[in-house]
PDB file of N, CA and C in Angstrom:
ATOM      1  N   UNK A   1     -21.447  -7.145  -5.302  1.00  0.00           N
ATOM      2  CA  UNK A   1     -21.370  -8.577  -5.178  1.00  0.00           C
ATOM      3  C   UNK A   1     -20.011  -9.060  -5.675  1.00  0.00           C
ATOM      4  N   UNK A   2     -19.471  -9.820  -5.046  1.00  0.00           N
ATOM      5  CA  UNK A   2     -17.951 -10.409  -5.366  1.00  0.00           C
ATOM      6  C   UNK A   2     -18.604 -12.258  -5.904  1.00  0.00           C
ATOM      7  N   UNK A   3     -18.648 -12.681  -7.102  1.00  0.00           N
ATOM      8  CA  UNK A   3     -18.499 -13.808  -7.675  1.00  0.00           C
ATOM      9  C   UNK A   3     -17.042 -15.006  -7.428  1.00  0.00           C
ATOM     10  N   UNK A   4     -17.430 -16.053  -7.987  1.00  0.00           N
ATOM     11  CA  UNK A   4     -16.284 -17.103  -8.038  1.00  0.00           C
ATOM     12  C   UNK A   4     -16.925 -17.963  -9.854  1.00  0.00           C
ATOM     13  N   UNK A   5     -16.161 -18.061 -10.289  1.00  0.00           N
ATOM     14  CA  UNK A   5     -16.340 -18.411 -11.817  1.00  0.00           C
ATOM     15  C   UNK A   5     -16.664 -20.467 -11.625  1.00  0.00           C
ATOM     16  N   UNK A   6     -17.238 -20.964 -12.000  1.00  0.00           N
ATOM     17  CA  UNK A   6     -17.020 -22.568 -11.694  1.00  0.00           C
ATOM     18  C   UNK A   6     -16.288 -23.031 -11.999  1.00  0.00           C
ATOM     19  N   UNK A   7     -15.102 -22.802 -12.751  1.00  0.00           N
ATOM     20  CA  UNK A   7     -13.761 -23.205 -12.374  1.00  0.00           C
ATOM     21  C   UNK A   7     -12.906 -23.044 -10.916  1.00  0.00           C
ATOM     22  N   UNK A   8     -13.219 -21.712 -10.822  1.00  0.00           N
ATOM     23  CA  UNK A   8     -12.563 -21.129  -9.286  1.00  0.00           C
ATOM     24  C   UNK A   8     -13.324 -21.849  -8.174  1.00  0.00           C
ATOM     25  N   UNK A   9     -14.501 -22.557  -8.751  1.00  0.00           N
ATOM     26  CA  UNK A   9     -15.355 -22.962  -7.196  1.00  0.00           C
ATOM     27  C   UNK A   9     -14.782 -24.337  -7.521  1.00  0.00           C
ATOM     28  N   UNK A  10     -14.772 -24.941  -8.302  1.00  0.00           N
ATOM     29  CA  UNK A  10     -14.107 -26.570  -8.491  1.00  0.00           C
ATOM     30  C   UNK A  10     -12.844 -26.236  -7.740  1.00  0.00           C
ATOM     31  N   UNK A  11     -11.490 -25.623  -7.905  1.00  0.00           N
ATOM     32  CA  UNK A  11     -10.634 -24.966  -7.344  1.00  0.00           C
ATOM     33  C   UNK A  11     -10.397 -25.262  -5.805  1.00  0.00           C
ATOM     34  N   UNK A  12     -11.215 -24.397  -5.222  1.00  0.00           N
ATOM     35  CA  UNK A  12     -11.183 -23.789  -3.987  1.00  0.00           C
ATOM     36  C   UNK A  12     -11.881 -24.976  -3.539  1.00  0.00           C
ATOM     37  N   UNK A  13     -13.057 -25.861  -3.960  1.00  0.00           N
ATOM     38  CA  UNK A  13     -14.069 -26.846  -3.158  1.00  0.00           C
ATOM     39  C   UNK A  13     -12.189 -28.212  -3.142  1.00  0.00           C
ATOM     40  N   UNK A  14     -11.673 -28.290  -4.252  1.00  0.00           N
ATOM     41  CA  UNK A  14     -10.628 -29.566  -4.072  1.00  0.00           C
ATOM     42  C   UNK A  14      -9.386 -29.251  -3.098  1.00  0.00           C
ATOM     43  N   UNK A  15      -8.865 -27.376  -2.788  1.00  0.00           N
ATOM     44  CA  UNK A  15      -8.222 -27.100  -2.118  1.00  0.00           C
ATOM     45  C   UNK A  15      -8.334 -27.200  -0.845  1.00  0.00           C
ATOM     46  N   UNK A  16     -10.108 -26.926  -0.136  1.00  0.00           N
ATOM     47  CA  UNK A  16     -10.774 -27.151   0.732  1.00  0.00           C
ATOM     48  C   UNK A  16     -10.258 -28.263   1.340  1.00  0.00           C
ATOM     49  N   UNK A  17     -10.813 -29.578   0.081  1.00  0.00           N
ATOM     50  CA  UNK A  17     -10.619 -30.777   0.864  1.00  0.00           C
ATOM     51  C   UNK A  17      -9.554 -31.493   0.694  1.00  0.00           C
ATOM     52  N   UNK A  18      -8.468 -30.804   0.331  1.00  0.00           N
ATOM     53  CA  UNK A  18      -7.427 -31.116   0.525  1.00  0.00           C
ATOM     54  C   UNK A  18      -6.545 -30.940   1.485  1.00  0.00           C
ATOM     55  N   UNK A  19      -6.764 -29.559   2.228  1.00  0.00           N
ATOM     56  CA  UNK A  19      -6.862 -29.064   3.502  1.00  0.00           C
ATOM     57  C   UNK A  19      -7.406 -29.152   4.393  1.00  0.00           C
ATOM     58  N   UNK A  20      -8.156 -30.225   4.802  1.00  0.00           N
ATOM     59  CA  UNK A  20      -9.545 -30.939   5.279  1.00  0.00           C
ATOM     60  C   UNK A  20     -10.198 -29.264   5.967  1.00  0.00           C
ATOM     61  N   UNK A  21     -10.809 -28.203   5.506  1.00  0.00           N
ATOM     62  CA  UNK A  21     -10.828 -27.259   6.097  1.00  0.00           C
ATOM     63  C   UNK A  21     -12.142 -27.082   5.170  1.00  0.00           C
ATOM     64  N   UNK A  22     -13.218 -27.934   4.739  1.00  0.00           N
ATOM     65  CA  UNK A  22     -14.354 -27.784   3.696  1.00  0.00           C
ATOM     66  C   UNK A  22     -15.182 -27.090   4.677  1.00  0.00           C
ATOM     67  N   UNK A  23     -15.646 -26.695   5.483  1.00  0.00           N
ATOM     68  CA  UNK A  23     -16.529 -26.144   6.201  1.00  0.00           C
ATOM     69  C   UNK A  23     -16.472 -24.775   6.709  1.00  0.00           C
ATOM     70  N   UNK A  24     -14.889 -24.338   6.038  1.00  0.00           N
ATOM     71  CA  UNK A  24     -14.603 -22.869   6.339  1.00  0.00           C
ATOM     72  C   UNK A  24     -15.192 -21.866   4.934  1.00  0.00           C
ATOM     73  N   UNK A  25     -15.497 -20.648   5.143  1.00  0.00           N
ATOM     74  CA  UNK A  25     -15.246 -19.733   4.154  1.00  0.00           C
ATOM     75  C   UNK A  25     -14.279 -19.100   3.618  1.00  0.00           C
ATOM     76  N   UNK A  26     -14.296 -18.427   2.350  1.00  0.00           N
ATOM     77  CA  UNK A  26     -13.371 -18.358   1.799  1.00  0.00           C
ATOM     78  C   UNK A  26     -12.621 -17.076   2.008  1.00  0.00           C
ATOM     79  N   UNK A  27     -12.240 -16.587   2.741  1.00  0.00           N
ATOM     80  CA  UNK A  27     -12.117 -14.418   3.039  1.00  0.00           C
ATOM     81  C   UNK A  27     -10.706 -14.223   1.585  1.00  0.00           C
ATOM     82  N   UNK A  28     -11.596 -13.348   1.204  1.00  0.00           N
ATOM     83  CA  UNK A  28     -10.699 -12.225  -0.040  1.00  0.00           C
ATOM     84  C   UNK A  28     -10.883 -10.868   0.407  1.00  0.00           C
ATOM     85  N   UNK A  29      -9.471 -11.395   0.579  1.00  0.00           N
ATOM     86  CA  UNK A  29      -9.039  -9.320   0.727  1.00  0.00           C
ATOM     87  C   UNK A  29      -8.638  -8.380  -0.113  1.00  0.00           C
ATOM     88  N   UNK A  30      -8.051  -7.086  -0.514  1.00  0.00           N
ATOM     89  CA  UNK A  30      -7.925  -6.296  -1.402  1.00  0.00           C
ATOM     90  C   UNK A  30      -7.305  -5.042  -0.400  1.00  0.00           C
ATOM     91  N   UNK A  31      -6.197  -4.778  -0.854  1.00  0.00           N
ATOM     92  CA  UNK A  31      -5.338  -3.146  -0.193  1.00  0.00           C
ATOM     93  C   UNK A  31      -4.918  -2.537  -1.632  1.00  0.00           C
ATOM     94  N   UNK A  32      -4.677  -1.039  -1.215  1.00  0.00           N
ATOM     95  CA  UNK A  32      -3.707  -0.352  -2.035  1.00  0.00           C
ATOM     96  C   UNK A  32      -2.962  -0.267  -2.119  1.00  0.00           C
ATOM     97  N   UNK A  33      -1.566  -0.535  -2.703  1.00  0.00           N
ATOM     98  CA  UNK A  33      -0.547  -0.176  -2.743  1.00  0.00           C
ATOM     99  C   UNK A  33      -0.069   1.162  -2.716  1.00  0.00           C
ATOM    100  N   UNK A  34       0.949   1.552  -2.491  1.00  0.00           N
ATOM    101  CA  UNK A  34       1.698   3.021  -2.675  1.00  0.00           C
ATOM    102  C   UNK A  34       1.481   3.488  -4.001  1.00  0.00           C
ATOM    103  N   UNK A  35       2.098   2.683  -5.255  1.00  0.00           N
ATOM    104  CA  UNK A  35       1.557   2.986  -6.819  1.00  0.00           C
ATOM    105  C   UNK A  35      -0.032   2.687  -6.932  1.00  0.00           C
ATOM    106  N   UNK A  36      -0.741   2.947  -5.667  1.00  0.00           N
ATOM    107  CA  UNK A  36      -2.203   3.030  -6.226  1.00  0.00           C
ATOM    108  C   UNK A  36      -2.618   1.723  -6.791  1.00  0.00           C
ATOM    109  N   UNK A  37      -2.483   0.764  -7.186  1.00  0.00           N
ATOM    110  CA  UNK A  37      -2.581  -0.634  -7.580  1.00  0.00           C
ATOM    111  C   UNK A  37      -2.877  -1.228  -6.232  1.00  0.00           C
ATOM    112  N   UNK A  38      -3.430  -2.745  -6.903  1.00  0.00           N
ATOM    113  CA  UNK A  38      -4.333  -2.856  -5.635  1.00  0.00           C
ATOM    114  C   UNK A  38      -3.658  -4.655  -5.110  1.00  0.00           C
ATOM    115  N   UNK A  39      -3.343  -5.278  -4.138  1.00  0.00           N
ATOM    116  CA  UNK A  39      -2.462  -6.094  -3.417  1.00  0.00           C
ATOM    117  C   UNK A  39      -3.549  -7.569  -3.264  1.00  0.00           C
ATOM    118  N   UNK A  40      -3.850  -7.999  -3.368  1.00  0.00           N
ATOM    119  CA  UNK A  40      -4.820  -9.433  -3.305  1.00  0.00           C
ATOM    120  C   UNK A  40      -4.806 -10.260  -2.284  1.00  0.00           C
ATOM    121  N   UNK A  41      -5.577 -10.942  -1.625  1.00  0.00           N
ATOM    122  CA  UNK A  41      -5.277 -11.815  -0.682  1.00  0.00           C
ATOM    123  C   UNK A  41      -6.305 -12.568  -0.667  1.00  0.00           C
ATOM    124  N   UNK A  42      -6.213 -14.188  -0.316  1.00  0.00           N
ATOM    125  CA  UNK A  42      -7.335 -14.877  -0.124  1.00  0.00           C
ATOM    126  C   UNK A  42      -6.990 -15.969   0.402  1.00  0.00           C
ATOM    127  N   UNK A  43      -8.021 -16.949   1.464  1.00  0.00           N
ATOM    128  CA  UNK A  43      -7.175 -17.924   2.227  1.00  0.00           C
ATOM    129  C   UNK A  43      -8.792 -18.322   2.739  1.00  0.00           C
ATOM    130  N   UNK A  44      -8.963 -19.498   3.906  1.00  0.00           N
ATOM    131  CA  UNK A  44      -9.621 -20.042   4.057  1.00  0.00           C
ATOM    132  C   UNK A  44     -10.046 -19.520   5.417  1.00  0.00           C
ATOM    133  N   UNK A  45     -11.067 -19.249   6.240  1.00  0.00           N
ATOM    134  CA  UNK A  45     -11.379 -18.425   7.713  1.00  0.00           C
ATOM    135  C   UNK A  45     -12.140 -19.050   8.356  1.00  0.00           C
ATOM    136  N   UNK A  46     -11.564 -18.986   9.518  1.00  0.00           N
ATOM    137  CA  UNK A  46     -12.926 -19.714  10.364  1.00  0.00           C
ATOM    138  C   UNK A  46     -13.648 -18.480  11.672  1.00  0.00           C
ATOM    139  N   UNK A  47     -13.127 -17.337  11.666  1.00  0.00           N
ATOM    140  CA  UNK A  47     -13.621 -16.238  12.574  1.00  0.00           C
ATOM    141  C   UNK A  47     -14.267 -15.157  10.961  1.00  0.00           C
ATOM    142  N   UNK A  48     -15.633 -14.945  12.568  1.00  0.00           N
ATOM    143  CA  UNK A  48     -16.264 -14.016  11.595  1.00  0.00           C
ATOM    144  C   UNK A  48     -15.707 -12.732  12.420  1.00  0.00           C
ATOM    145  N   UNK A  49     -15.380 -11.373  11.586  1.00  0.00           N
ATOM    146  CA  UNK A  49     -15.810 -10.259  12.056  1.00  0.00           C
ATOM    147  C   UNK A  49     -16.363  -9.246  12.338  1.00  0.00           C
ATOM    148  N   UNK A  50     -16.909  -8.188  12.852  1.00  0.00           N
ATOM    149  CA  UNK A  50     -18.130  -7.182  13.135  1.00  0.00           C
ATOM    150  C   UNK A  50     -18.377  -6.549  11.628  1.00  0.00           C
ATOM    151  N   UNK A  51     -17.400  -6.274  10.937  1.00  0.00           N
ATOM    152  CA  UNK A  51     -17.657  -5.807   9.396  1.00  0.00           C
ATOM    153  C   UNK A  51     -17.713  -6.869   8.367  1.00  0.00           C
ATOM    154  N   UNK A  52     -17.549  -7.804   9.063  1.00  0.00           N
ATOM    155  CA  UNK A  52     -17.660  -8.857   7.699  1.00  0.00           C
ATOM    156  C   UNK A  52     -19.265  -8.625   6.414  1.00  0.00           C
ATOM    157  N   UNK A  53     -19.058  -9.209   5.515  1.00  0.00           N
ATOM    158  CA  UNK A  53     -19.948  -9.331   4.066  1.00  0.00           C
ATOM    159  C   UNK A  53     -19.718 -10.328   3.630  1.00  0.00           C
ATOM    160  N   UNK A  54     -21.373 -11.055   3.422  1.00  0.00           N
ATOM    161  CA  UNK A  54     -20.799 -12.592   3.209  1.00  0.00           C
ATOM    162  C   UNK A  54     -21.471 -12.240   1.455  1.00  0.00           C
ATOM    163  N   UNK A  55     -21.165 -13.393   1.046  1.00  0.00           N
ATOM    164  CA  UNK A  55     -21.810 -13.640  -0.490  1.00  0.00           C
ATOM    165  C   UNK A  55     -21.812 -14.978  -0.602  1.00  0.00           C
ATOM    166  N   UNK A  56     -22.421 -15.765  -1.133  1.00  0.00           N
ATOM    167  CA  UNK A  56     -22.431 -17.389  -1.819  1.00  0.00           C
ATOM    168  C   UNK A  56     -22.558 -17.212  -3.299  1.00  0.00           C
ATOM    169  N   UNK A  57     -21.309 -17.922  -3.943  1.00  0.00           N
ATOM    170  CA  UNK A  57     -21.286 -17.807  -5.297  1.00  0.00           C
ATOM    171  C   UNK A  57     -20.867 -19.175  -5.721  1.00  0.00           C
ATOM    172  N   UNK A  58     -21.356 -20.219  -6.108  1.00  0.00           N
ATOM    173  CA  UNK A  58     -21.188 -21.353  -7.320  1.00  0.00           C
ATOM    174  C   UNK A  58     -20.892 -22.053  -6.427  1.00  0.00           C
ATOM    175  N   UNK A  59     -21.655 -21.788  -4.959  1.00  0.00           N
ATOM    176  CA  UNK A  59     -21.500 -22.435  -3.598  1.00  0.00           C
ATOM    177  C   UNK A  59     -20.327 -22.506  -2.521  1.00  0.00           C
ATOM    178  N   UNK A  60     -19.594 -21.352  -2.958  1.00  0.00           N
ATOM    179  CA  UNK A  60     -18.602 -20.991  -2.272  1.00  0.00           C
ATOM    180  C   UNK A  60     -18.877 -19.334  -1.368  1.00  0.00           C
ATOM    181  N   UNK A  61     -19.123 -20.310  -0.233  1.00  0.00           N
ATOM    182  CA  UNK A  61     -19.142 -19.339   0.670  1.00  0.00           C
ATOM    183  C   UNK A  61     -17.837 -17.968   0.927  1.00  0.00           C
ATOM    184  N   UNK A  62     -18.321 -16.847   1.041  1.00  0.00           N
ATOM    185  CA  UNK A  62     -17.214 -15.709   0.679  1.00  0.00           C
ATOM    186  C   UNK A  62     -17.628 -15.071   1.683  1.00  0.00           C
ATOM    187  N   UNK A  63     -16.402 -14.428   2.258  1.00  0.00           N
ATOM    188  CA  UNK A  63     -16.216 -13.475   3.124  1.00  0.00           C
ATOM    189  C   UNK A  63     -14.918 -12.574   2.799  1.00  0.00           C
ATOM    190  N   UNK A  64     -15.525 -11.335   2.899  1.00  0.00           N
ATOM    191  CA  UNK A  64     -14.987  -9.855   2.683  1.00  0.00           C
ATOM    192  C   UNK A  64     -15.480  -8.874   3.506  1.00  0.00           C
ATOM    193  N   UNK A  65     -13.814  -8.020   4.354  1.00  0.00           N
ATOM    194  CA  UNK A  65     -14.074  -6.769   5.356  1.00  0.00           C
ATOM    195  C   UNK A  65     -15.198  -5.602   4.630  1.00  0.00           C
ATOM    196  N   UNK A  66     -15.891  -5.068   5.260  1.00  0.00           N
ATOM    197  CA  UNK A  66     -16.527  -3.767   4.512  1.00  0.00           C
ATOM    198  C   UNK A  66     -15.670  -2.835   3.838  1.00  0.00           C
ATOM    199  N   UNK A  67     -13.776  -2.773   4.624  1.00  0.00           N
ATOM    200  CA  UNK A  67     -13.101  -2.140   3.954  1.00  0.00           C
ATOM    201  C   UNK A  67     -12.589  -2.672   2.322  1.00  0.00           C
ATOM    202  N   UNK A  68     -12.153  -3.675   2.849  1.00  0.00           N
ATOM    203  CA  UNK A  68     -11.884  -4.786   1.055  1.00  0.00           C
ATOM    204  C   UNK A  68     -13.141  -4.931   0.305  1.00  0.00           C
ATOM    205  N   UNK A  69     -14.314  -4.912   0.529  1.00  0.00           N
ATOM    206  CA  UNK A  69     -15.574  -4.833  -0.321  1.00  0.00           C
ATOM    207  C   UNK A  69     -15.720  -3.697  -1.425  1.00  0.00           C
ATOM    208  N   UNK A  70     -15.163  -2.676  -0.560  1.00  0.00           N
ATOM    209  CA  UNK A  70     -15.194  -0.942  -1.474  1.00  0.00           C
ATOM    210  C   UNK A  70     -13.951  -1.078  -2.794  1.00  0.00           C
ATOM    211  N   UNK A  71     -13.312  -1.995  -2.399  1.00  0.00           N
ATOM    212  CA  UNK A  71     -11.962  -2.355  -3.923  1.00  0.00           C
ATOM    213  C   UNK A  71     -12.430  -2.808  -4.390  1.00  0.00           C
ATOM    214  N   UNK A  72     -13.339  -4.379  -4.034  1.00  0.00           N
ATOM    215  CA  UNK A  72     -13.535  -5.669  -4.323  1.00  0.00           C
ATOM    216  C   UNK A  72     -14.829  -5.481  -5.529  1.00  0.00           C
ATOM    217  N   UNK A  73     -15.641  -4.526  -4.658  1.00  0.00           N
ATOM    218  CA  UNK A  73     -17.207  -4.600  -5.800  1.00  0.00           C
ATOM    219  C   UNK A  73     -17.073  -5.104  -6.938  1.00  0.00           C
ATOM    220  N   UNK A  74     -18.019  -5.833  -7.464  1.00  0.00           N
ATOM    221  CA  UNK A  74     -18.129  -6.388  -9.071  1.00  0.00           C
ATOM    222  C   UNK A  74     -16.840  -6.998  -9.283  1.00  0.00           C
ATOM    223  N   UNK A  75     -16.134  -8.103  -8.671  1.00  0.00           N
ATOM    224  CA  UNK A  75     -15.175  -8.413  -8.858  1.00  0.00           C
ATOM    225  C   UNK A  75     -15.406  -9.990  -9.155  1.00  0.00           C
ATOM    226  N   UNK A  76     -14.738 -10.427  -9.804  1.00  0.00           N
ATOM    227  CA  UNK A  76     -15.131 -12.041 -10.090  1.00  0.00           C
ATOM    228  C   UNK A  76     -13.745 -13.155 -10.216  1.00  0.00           C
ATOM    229  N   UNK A  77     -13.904 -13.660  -9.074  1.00  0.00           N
ATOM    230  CA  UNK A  77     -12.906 -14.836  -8.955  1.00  0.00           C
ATOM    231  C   UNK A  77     -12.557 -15.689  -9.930  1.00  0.00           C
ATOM    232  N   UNK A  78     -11.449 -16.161 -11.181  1.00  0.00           N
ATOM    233  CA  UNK A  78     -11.566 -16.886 -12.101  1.00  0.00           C
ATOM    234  C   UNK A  78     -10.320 -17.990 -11.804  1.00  0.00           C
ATOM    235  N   UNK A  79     -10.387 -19.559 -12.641  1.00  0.00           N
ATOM    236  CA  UNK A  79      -9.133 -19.964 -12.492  1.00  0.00           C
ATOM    237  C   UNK A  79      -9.221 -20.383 -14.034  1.00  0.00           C
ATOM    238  N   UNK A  80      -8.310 -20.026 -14.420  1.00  0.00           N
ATOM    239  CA  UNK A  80      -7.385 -20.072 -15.704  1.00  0.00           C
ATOM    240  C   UNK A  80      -6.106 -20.518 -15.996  1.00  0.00           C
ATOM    241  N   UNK A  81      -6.075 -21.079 -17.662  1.00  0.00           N
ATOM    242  CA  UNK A  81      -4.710 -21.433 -18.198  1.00  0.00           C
ATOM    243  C   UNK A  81      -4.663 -20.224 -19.160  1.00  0.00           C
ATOM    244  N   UNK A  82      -3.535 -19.438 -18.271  1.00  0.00           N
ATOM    245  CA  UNK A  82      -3.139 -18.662 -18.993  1.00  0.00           C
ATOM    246  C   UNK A  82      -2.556 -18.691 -20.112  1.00  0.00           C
ATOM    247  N   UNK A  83      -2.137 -17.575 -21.473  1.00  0.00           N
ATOM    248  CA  UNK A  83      -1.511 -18.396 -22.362  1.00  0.00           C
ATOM    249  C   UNK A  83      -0.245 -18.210 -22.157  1.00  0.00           C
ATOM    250  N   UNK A  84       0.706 -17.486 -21.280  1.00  0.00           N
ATOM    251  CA  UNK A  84       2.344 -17.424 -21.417  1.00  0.00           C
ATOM    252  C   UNK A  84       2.092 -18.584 -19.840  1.00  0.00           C
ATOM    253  N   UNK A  85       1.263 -18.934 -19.661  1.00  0.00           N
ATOM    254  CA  UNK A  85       1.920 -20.454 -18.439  1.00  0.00           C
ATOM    255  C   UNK A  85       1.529 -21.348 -19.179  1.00  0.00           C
ATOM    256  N   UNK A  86       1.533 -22.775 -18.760  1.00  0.00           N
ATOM    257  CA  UNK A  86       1.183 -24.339 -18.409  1.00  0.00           C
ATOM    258  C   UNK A  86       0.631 -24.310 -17.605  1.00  0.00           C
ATOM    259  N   UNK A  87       0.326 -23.659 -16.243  1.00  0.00           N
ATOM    260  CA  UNK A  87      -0.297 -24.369 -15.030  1.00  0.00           C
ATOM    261  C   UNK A  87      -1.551 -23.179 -15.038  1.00  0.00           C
ATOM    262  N   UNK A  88      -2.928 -23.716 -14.470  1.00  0.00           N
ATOM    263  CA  UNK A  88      -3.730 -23.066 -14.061  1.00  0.00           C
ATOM    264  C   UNK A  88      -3.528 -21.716 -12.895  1.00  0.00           C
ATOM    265  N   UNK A  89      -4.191 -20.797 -12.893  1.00  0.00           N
ATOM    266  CA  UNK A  89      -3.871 -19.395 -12.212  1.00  0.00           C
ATOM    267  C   UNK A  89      -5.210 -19.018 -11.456  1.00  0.00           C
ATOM    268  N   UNK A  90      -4.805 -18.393 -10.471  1.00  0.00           N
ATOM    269  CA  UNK A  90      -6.691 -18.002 -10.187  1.00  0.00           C
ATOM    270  C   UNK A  90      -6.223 -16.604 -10.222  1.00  0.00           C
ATOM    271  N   UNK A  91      -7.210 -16.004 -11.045  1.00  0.00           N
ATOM    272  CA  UNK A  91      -7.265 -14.020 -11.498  1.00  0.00           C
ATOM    273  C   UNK A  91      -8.148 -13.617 -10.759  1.00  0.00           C
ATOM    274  N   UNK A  92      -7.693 -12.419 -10.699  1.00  0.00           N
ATOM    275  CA  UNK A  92      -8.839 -11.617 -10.050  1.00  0.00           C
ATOM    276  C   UNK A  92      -9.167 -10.627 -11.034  1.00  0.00           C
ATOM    277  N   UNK A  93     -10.633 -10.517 -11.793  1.00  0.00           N
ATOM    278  CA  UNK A  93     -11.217  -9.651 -12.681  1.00  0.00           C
ATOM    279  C   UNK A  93     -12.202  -8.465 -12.333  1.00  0.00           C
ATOM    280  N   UNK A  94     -11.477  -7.638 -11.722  1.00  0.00           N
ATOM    281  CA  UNK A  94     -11.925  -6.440 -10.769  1.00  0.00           C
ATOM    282  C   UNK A  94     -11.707  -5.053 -11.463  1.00  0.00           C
ATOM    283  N   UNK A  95     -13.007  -4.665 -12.006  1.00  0.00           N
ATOM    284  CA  UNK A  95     -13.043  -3.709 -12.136  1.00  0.00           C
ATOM    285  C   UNK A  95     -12.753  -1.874 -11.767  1.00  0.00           C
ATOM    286  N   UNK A  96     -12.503  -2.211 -10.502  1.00  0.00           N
ATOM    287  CA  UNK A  96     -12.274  -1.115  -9.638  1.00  0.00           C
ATOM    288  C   UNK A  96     -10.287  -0.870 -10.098  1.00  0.00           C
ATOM    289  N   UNK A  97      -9.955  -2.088 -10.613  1.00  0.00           N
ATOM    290  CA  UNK A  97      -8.274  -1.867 -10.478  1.00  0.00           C
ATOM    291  C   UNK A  97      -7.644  -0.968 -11.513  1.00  0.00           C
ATOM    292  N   UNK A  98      -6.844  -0.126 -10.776  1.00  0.00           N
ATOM    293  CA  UNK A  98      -6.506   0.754 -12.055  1.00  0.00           C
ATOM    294  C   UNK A  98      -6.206   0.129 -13.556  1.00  0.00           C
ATOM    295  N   UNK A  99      -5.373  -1.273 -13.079  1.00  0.00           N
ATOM    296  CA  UNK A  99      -4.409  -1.861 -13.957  1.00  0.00           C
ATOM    297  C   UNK A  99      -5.366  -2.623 -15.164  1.00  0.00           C
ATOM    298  N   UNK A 100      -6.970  -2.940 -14.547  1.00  0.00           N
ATOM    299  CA  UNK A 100      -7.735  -3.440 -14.999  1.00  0.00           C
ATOM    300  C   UNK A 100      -8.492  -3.112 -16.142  1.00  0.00           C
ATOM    301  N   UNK A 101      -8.265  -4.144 -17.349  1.00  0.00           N
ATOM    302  CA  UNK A 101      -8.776  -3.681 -18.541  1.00  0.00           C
ATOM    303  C   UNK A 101      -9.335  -4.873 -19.738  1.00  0.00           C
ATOM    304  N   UNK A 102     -10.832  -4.913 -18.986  1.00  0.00           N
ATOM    305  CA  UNK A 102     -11.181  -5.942 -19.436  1.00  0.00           C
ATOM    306  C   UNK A 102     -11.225  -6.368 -21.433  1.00  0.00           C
ATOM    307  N   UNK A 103     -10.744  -5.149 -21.803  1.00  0.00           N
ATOM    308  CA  UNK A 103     -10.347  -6.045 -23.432  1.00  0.00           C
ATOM    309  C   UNK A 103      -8.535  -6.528 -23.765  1.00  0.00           C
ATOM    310  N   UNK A 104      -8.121  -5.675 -22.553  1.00  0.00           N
ATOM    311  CA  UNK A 104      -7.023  -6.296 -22.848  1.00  0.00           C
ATOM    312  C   UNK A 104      -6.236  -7.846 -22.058  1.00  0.00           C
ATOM    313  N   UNK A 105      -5.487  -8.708 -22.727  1.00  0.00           N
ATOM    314  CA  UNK A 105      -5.251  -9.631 -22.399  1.00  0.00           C
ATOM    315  C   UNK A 105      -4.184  -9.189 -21.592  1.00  0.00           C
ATOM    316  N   UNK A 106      -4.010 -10.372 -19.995  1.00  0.00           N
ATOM    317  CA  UNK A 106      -3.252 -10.413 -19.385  1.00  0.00           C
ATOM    318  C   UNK A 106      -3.267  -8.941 -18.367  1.00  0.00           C
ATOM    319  N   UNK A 107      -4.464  -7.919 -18.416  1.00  0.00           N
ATOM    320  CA  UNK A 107      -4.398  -7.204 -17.484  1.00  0.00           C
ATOM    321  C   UNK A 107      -5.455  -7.705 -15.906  1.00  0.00           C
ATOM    322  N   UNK A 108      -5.956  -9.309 -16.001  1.00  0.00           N
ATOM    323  CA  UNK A 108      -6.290  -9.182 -14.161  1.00  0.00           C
ATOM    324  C   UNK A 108      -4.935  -9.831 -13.967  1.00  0.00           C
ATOM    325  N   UNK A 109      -5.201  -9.527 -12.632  1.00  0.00           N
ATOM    326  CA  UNK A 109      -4.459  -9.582 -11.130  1.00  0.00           C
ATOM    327  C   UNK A 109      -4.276 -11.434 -10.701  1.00  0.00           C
ATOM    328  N   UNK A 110      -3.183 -11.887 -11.137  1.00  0.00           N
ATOM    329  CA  UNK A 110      -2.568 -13.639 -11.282  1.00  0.00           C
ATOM    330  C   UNK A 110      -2.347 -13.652  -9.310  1.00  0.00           C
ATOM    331  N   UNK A 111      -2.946 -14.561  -9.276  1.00  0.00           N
ATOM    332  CA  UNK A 111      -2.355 -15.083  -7.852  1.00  0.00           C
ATOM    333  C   UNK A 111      -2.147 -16.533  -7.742  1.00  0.00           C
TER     334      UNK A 111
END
């Protein structure tokens, strides 16, 4: 299951309608890099595809390929004030990532 934190769904629901695009889902993607680390992507969709995986989390409709699902598992969408910024961040807290280390600070994935 891939989550969205209720910050990240406040987020994404004001980006929505700021983009007048509230009726789309949300597709998060996930690749490997060459150093094995893993590349992020997320944006708003209006085509479904034959592998798609949906999820609803904090009412944010989600869509993820079956291939990006196998990175993605147990992964949870957050938006945060980090402490070396000022401005809010949305992380990605994904367990599957090498780089990922949930006691240490500043290891998810800032987009």
């Amino acid at each position: 299951m891939i989550t969205v934190s209720k910050s990240a769904a406040e987020q994404i629901n004001a980006s929505a309608k700021q983009s007048q695009v509230e009726n789309l889902k949300l597709r998060i993607a996930a690749k490997k890099k060459e150093d094995g680390s893993l590349e992020y992507l997320m944006g708003f969709e209006d085509r479904d595809l034959d592998d798609d995986i949906y999820f609803d989390s904090e009412g944010i409709q989600i869509v993820v390929s079956a291939a990006s699902y196998e990175l993605l598992k147990d992964t949870e969408l957050d938006y945060v004030k980090l402490d070396d910024h000022e401005e809010m961040q949305f992380i990605f807290k994904n367990p599957n990532d090498p780089n990922y280390n949930p006691g240490e600070s500043g290891s998810e994935h800032h987009f």
